[in-house]
Protein backbone atom coordinates (compact mmCIF):
# COMPACT_ATOMS: atom_id res chain seq x y z
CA UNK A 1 24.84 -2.76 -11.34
CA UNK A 2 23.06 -3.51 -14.49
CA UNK A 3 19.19 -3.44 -14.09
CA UNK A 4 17.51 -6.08 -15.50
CA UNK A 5 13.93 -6.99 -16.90
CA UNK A 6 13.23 -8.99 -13.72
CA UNK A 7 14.18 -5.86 -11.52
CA UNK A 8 11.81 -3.68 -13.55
CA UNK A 9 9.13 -6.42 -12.87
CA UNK A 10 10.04 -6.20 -9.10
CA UNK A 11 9.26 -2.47 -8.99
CA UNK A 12 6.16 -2.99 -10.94
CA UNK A 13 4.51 -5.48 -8.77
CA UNK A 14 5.71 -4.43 -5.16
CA UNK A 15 4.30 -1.05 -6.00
CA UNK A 16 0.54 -2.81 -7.32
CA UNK A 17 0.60 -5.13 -4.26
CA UNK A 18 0.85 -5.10 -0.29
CA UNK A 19 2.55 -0.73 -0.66
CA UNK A 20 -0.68 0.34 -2.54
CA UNK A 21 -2.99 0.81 0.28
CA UNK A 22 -5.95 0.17 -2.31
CA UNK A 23 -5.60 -3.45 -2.97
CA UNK A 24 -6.19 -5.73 -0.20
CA UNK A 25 -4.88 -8.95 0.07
CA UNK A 26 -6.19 -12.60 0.03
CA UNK A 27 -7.32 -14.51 2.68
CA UNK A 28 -5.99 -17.86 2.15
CA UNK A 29 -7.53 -21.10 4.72
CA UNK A 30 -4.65 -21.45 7.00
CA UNK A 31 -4.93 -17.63 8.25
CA UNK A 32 -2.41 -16.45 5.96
CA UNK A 33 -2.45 -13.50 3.37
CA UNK A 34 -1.49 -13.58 0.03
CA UNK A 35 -0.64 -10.43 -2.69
CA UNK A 36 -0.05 -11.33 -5.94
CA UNK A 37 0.78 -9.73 -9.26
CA UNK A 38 1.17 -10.70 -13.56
CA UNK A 39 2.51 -9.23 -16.20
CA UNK A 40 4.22 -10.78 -19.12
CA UNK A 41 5.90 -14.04 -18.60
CA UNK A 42 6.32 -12.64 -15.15
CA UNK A 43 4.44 -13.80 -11.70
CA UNK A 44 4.94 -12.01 -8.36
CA UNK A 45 3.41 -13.69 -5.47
CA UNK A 46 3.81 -12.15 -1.38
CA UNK A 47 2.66 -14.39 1.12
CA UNK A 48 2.98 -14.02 4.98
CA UNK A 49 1.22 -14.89 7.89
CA UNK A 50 0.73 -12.10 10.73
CA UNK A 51 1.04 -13.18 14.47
CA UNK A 52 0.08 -10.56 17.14
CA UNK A 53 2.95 -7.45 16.13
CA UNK A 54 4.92 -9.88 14.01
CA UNK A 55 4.57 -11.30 11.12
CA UNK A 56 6.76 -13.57 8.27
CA UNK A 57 6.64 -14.33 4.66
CA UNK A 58 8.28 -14.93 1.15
CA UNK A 59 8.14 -13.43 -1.88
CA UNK A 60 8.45 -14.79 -5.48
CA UNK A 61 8.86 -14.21 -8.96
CA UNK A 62 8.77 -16.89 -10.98
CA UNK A 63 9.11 -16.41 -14.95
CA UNK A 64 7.26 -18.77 -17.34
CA UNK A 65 6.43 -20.93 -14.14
CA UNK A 66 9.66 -21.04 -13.36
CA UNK A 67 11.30 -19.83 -9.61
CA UNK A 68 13.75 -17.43 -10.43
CA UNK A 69 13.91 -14.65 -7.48
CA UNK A 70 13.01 -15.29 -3.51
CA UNK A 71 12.80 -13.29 -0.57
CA UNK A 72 11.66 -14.12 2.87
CA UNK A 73 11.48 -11.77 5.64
CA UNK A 74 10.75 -11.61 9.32
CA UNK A 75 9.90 -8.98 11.79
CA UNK A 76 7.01 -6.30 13.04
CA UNK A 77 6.40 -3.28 15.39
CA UNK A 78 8.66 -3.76 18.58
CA UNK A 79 6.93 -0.72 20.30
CA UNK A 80 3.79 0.93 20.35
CA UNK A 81 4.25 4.36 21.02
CA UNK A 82 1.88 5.27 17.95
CA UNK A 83 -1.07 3.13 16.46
CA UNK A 84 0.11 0.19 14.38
CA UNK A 85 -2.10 1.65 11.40
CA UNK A 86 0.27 4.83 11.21
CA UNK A 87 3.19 3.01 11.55
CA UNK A 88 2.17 0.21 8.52
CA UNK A 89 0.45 3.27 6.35
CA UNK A 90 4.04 5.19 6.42
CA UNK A 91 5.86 1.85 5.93
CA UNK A 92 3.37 1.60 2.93
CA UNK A 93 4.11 5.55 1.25
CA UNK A 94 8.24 4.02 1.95
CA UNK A 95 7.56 0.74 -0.15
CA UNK A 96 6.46 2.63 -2.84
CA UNK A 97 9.63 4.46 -3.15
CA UNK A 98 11.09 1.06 -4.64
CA UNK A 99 13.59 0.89 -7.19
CA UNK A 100 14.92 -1.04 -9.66
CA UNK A 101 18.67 -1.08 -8.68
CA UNK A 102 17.46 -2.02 -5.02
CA UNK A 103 13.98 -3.52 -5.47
CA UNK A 104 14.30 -5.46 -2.55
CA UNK A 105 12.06 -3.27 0.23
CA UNK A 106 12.15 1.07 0.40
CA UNK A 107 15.25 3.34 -0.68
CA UNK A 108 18.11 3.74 1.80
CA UNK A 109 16.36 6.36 4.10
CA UNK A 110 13.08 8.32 4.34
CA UNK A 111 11.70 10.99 6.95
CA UNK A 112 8.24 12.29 7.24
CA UNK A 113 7.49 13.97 10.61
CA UNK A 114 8.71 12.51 13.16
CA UNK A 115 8.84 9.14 11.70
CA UNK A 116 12.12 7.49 10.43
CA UNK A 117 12.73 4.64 7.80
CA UNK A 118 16.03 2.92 7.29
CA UNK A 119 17.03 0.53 5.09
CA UNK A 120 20.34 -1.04 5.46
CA UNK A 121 21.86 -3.54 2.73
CA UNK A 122 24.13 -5.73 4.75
CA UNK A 123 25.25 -8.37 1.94
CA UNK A 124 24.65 -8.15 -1.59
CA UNK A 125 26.79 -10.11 -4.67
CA UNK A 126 25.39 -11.13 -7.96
CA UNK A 127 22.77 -14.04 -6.61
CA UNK A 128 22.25 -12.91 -2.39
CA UNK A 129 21.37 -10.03 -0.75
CA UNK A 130 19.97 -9.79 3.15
CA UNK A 131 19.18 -6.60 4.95
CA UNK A 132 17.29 -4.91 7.43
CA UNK A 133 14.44 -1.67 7.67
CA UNK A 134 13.83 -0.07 10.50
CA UNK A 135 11.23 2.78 11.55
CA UNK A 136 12.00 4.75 14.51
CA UNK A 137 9.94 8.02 16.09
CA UNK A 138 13.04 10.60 18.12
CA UNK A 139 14.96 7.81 19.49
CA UNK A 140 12.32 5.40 19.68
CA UNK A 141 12.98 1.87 17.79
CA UNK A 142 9.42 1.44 16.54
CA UNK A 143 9.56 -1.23 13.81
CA UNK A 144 12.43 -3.73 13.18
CA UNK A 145 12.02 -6.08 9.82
CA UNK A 146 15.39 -8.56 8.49
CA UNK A 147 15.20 -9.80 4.83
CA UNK A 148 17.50 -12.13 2.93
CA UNK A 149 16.95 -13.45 -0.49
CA UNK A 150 18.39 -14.60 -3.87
CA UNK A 151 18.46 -14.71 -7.84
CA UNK A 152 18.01 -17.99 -8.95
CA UNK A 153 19.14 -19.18 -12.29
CA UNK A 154 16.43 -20.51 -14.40
């Protein structure tokens, strides 16, 4: 696959948004949280709204104003056998793993410890992808997210 500007963008601003564990996000009226990140003609913006161990949102780059790449995503921790906070930090170190030929969450798999990220690509072509990440603990489903998105032509 043929990495583009936008994909280098992608990598760029996931890793200086909600996977750095420095910046915090914004508080927007309505409850919900907001990330968001500039460079060049480029504008990344992550907002999602967090309800008890779930949460939802969209992403977006737009370029010159324009919409030209979109993901939403759904999920959250489906057991509690460790503190949410360790859970989201490791999810964090994963998300910073991004790349450009898959800059849609983490790489395909990471282990630390006990814990267990997975990150299966169930549809991709040239304008879709969807997908789903998982973090388990021995054989303990822990934390279950689905994603689906798409290039848009400008």
């Amino acid at each position: 696959m043929i990495m583009t500007p936008l994909d280098d963008f992608l990598v760029i601003a996931k890793k200086n948004t909600y996977a750095n564990p420095d910046i915090t996000p914004i508080l927007l009226s309505n409850g919900k949280k907001r990330y968001t990140f500039s460079d060049g003609a480029f504008s990344y913006t992550d907002t999602y709204h967090v309800n008890n161990n779930s949460f939802r949102g969209i992403e977006t780059v737009t370029e010159n104003s324009i919409i030209r790449w979109k993901m939403e995503y759904t999920g959250g921790v489906v057991c509690e056998v460790i503190p949410q906070e360790q859970i989201y930090a490791f999810l964090k170190e994963v998300l910073q793993k991004v790349t450009p030929d898959m800059p849609f969450r983490g790489p395909e798999r990471v282990k630390k410890g006990l814990l267990r990220y997975h990150n299966i690509v169930t549809h991709r072509d040239a304008h879709t992808f969807r997908g789903e990440e998982t973090i388990s603990t021995g054989n303990i489903l822990i934390y279950a997210l689905a994603y689906y998105g798409e290039l848009l032509e400008g």
